[in-house]
Protein backbone atom coordinates (compact mmCIF):
# COMPACT_ATOMS: atom_id res chain seq x y z
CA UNK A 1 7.07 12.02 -1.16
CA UNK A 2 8.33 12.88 2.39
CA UNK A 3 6.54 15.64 4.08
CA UNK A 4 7.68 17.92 6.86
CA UNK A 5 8.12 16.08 9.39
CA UNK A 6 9.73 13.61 7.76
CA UNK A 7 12.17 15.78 6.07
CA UNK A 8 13.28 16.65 9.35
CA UNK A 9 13.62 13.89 10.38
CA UNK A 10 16.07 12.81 7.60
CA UNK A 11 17.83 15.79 7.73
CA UNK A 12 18.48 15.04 11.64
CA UNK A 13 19.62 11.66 10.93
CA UNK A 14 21.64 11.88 8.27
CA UNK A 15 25.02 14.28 9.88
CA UNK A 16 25.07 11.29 12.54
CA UNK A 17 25.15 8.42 9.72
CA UNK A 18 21.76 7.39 11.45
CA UNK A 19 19.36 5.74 8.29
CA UNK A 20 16.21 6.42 7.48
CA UNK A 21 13.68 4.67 5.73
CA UNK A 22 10.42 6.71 4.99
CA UNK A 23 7.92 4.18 5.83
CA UNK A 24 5.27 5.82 4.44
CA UNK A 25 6.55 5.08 0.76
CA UNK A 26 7.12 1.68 1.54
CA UNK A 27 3.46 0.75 2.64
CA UNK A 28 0.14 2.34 3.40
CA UNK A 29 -2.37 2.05 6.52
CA UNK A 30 -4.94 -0.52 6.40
CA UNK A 31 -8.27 0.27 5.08
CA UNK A 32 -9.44 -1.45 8.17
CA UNK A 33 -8.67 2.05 10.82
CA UNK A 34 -6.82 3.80 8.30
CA UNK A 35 -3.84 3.82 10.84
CA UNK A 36 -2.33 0.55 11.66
CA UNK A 37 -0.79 -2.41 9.41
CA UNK A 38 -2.14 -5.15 8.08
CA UNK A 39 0.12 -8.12 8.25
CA UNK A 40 0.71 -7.89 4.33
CA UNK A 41 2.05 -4.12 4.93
CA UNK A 42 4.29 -5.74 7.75
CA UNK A 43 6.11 -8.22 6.00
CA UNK A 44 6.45 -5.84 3.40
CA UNK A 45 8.20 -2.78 5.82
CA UNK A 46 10.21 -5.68 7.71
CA UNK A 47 11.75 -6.81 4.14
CA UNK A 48 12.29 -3.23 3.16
CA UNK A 49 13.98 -2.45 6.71
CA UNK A 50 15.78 -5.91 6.10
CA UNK A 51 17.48 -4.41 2.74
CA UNK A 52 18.31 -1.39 3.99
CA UNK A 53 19.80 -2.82 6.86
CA UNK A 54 21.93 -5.55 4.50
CA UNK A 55 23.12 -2.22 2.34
CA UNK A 56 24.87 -0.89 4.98
């Protein structure tokens, strides 16, 4: 679910054709800091950024 700021975001991008990829369903923060990625989450964000990238 996108939240403010991110709706914003999309809603910015999208009248310039600019894509946007809401991280934030794609992977979580490690448990580690509860901010950064883990390099499972990583490989998981660059394939997702990868497809959406192909699409286009």
């Amino acid at each position: 679910m996108l939240g403010a700021n991110d709706r914003m975001y999309k809603h910015s991008a999208t009248p310039f054709g600019v894509a946007f990829l809401d991280a934030g369903s794609v992977v979580r923060s490690s448990d580690l800091d509860g901010f950064h990625l883990d390099a499972y989450a990583h490989r998981i964000l660059a394939a997702s950024i990868e497809r959406a990238i192909v699409k286009r």
